[in-house]
N, C-alpha and C. Protein backbone atom coordinates (compact mmCIF):
# COMPACT_ATOMS: atom_id res chain seq x y z
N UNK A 1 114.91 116.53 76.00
CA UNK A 1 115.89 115.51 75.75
C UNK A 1 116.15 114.68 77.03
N UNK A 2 116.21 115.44 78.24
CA UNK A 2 116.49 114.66 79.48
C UNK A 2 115.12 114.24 79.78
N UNK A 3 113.99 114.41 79.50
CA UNK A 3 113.08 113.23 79.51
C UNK A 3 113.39 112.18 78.82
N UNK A 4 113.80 111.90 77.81
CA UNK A 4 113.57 111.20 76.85
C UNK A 4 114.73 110.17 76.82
N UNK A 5 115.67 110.48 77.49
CA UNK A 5 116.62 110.10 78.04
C UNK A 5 116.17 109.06 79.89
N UNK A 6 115.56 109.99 80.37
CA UNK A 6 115.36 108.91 81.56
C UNK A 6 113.88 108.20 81.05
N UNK A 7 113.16 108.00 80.16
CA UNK A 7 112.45 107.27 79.85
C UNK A 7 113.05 106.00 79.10
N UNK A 8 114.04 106.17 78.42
CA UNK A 8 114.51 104.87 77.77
C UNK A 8 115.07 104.46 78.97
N UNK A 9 115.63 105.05 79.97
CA UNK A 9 116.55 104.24 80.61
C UNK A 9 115.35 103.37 81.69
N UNK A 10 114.50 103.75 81.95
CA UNK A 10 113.44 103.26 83.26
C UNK A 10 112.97 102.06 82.05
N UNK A 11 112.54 102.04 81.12
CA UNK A 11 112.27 100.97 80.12
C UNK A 11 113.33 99.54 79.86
N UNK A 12 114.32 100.33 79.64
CA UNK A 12 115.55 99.36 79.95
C UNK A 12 115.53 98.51 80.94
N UNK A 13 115.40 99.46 82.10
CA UNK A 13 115.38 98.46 83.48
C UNK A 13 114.41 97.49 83.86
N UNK A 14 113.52 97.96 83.23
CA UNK A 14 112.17 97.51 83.53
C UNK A 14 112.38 96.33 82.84
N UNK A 15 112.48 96.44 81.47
CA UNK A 15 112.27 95.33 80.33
C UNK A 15 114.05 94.27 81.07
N UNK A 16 114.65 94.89 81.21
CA UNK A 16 115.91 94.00 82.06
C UNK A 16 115.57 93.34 83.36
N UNK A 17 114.78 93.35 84.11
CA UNK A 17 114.42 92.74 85.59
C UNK A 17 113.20 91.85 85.46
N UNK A 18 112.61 92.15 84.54
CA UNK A 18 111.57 91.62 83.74
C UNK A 18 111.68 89.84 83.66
N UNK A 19 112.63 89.40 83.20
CA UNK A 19 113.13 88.00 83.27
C UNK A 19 114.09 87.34 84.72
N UNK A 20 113.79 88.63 85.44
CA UNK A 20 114.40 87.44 86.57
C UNK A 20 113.82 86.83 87.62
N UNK A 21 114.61 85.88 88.16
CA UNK A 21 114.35 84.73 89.06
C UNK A 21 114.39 85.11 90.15
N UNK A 22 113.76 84.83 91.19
CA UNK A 22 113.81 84.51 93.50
C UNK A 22 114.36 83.33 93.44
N UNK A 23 115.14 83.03 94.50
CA UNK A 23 115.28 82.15 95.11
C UNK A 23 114.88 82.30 96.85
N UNK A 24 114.73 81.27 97.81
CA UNK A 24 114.37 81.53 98.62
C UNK A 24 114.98 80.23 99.30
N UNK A 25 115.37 80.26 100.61
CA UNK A 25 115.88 78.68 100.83
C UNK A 25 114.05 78.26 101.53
N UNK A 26 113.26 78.84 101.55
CA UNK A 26 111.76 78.18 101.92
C UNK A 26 111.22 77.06 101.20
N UNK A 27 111.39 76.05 101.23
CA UNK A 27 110.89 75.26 100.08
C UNK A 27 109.28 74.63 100.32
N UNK A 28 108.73 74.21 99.44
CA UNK A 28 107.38 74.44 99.50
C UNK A 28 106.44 73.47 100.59
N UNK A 29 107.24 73.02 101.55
CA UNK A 29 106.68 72.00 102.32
C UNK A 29 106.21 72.97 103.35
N UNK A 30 107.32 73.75 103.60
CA UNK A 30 107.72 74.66 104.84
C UNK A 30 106.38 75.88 104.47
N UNK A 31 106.47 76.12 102.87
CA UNK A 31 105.37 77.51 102.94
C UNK A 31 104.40 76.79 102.94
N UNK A 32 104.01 75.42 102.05
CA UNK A 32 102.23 75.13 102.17
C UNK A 32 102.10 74.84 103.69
N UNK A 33 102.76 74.50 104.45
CA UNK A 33 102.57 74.33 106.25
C UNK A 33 102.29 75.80 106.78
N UNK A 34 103.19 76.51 106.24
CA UNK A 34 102.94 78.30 107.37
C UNK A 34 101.25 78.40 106.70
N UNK A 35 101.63 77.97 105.19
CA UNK A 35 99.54 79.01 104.71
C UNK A 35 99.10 78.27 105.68
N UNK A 36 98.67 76.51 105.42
CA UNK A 36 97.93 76.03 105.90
C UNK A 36 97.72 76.43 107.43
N UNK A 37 98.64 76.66 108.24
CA UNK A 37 98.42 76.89 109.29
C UNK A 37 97.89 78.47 109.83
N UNK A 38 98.34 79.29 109.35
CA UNK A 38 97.21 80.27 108.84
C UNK A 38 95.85 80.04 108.06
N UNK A 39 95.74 79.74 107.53
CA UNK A 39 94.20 79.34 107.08
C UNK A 39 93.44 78.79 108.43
N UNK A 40 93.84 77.65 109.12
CA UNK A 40 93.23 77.03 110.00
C UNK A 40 93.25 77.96 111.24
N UNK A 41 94.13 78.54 111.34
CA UNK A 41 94.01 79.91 112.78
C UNK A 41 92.66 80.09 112.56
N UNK A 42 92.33 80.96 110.82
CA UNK A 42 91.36 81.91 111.04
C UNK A 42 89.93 80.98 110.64
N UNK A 43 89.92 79.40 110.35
CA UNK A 43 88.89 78.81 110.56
C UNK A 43 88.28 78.43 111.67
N UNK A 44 88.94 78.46 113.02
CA UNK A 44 88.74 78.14 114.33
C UNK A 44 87.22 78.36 114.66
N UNK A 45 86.99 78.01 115.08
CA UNK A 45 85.65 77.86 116.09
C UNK A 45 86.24 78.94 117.56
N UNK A 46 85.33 79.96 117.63
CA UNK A 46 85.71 80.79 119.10
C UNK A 46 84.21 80.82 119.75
N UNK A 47 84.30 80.47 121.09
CA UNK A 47 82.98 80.57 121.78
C UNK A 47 83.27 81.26 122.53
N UNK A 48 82.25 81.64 122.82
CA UNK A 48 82.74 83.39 124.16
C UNK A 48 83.24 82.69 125.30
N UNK A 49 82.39 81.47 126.13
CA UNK A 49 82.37 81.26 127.20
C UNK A 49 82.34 79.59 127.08
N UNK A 50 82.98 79.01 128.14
CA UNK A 50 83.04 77.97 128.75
C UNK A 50 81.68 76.86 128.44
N UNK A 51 80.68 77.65 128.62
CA UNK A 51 79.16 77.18 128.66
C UNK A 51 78.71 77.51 127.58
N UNK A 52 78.52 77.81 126.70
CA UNK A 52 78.90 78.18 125.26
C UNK A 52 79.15 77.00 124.75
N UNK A 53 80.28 76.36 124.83
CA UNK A 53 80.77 75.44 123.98
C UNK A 53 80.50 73.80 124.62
N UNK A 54 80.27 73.95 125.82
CA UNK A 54 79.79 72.84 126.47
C UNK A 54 77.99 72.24 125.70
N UNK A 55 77.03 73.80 126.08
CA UNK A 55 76.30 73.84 125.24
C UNK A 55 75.78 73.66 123.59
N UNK A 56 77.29 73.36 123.41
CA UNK A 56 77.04 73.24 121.82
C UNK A 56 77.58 71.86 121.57
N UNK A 57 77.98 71.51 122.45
CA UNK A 57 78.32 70.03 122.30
C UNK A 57 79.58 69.61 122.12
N UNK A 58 80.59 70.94 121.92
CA UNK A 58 82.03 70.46 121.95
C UNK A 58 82.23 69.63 122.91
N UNK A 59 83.52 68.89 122.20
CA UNK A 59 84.58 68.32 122.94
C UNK A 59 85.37 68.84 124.18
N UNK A 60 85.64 69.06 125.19
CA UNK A 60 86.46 69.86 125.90
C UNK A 60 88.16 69.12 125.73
N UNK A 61 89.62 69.72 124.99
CA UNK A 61 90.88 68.96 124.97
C UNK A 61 91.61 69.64 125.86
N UNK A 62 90.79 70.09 126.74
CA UNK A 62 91.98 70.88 128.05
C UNK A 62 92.43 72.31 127.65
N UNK A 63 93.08 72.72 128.39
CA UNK A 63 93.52 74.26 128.86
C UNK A 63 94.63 74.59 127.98
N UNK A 64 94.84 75.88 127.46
CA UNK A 64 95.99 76.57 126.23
C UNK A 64 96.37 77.56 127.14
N UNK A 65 97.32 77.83 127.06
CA UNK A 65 97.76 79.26 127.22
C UNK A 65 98.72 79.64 126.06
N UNK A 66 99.25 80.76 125.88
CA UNK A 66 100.32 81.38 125.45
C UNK A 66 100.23 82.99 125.66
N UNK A 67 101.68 83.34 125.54
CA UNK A 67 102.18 84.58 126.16
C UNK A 67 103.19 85.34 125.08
N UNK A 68 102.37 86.24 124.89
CA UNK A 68 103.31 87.01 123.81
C UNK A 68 104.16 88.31 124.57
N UNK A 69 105.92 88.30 124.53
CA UNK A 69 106.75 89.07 124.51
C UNK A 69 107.33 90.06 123.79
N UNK A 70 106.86 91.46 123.67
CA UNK A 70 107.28 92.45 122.43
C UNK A 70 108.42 92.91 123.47
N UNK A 71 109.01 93.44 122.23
CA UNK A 71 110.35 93.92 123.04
C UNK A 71 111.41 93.15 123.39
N UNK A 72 112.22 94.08 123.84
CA UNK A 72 113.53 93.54 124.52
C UNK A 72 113.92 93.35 125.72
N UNK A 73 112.88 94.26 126.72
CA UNK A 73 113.14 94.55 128.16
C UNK A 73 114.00 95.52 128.31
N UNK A 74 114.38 96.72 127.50
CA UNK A 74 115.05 97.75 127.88
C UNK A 74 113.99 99.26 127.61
N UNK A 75 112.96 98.76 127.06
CA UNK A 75 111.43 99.97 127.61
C UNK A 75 111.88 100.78 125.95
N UNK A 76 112.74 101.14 125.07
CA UNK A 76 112.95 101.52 124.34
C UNK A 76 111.67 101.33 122.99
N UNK A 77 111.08 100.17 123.32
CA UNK A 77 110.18 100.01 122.18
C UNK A 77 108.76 100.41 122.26
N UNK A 78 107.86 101.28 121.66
CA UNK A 78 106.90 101.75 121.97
C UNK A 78 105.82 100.40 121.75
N UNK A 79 105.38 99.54 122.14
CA UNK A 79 104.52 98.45 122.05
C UNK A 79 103.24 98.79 122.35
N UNK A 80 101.82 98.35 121.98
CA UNK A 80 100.66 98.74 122.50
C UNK A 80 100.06 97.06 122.73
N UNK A 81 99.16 97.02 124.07
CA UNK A 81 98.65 96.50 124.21
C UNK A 81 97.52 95.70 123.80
N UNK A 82 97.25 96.55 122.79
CA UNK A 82 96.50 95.38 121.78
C UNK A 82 97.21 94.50 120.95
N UNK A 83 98.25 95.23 120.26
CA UNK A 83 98.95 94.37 119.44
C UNK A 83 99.88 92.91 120.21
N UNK A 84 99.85 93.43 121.58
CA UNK A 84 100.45 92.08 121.91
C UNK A 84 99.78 91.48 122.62
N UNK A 85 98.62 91.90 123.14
CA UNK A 85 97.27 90.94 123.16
C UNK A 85 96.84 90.16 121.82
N UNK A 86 96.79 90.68 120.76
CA UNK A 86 96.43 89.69 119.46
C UNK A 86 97.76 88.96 118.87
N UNK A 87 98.56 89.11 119.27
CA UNK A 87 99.88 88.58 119.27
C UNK A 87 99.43 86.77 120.25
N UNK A 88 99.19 87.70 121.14
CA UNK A 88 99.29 86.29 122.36
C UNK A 88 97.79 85.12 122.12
N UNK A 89 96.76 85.97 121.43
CA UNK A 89 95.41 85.44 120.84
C UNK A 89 96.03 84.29 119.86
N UNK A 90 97.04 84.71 118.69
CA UNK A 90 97.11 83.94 117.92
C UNK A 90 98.27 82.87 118.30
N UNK A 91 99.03 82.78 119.63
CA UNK A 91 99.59 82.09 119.89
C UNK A 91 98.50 81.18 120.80
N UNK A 92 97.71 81.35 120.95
CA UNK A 92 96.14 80.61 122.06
C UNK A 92 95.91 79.44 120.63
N UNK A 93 95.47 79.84 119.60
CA UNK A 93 95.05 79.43 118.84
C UNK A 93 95.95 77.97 118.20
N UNK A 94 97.19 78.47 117.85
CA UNK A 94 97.89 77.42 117.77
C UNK A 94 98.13 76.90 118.41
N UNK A 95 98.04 77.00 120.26
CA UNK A 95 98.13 76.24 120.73
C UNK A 95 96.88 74.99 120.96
N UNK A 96 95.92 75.67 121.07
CA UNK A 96 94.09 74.93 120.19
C UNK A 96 94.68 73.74 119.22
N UNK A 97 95.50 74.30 118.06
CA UNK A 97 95.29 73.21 116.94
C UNK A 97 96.46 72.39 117.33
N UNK A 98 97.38 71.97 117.87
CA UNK A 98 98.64 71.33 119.05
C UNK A 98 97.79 70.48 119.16
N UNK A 99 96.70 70.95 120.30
CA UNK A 99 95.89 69.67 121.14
C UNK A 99 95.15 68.94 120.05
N UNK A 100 94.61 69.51 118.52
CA UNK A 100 93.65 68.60 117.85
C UNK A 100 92.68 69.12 118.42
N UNK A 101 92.47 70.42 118.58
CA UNK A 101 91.35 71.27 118.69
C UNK A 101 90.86 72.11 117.63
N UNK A 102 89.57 72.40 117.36
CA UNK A 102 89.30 73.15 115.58
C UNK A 102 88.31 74.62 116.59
N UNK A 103 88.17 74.56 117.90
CA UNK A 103 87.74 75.59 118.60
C UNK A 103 88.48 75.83 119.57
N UNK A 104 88.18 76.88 120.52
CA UNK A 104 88.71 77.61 121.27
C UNK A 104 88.15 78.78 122.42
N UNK A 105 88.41 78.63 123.36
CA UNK A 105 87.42 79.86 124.43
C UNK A 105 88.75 81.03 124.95
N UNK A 106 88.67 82.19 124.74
CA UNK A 106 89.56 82.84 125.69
C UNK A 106 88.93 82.61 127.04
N UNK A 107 89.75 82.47 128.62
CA UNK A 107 89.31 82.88 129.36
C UNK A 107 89.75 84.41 130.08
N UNK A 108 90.98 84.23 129.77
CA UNK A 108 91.43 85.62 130.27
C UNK A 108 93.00 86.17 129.46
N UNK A 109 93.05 87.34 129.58
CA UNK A 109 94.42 88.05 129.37
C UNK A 109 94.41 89.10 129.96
N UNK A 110 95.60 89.31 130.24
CA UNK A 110 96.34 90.02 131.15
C UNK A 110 97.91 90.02 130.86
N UNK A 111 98.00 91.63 131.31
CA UNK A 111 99.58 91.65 130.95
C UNK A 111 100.65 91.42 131.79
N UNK A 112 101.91 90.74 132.17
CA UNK A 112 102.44 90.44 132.82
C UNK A 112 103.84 90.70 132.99
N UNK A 113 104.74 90.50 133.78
CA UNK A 113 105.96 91.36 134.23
C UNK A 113 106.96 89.93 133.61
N UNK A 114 107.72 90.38 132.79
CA UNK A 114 108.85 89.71 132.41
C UNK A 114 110.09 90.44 132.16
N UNK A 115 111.23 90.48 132.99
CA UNK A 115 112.21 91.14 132.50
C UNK A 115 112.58 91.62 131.03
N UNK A 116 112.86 90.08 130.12
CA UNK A 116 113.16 90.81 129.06
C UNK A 116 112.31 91.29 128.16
N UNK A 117 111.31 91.65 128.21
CA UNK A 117 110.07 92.02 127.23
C UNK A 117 109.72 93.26 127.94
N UNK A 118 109.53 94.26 126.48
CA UNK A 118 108.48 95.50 127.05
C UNK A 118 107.43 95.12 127.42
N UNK A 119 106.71 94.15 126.96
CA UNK A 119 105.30 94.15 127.39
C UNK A 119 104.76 92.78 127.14
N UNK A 120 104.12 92.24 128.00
CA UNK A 120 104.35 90.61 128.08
C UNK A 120 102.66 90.38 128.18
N UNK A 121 101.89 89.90 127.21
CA UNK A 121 100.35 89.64 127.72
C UNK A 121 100.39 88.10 127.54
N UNK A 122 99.56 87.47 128.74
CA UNK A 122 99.58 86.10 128.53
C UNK A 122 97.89 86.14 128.77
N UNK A 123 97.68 85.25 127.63
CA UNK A 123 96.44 84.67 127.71
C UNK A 123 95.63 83.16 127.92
N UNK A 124 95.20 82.86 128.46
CA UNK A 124 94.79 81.68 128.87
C UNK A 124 92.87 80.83 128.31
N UNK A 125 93.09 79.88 127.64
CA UNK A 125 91.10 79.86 127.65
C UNK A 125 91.36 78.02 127.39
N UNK A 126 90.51 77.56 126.79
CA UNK A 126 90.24 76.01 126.75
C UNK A 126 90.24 75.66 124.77
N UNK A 127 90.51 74.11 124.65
CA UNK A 127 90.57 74.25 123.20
C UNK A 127 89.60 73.12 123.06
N UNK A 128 89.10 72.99 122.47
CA UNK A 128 87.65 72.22 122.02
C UNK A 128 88.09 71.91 120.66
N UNK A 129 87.15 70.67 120.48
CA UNK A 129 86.54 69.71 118.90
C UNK A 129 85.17 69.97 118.86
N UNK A 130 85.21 70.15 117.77
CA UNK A 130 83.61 70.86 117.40
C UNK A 130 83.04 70.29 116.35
């Protein structure tokens, strides 16, 4: 009986939530911009090296950096260095498509000392038209 009992009721709910609505204050300018701009991150052009992309005939649009901050600066947060190395990768990248760049070179990363952040990697490379 107490099956049969929490089966109508999970049905109920189900068939009751069934018709409802989201709202979101995101309206669709704001989300087709975040996809699009995700989509284009992961279309990028990446050349290993400097000479690489010179060699291939890119454009050179000058130097990117960006620097990704995990944490708070009170050491409490367990952060790993990859994740805020690919953190700081995908801030390289947008900074690439800023300049009207569709490629990109890392030259370097490295992690760096910032008070308020557990763990601060800044990365630096060039952004190219390809």
């Amino acid at each position: 009986m107490l099956r049969f009992i929490t089966t109508i009721t999970v049905l109920a709910t189900i068939t009751g939530c069934s018709s409802m609505t989201y709202h979101t204050d995101i309206d669709n300018g704001v989300l087709s911009q975040e996809i699009g701009t995700y989509v284009n991150k992961r279309d990028l052009q990446q050349f290993y090296s400097d000479q690489e992309a010179h060699e291939s005939g890119a454009t050179l649009l000058g130097r990117i950096e960006a620097e990704s901050c995990d944490g708070d600066g009170r050491g409490k947060n367990n952060v790993s260095y990859n994740r805020s190395k690919s953190n700081a990768i995908d801030l390289l990248k947008a900074d690439a498509m800023r300049k009207g760049g569709n490629a990109f070179t890392i030259n370097s990363c490295s992690e760096t000392s910032v008070s308020y952040c557990d763990l601060s990697v800044l990365c630096t490379g060039q952004a190219y038209d390809y």
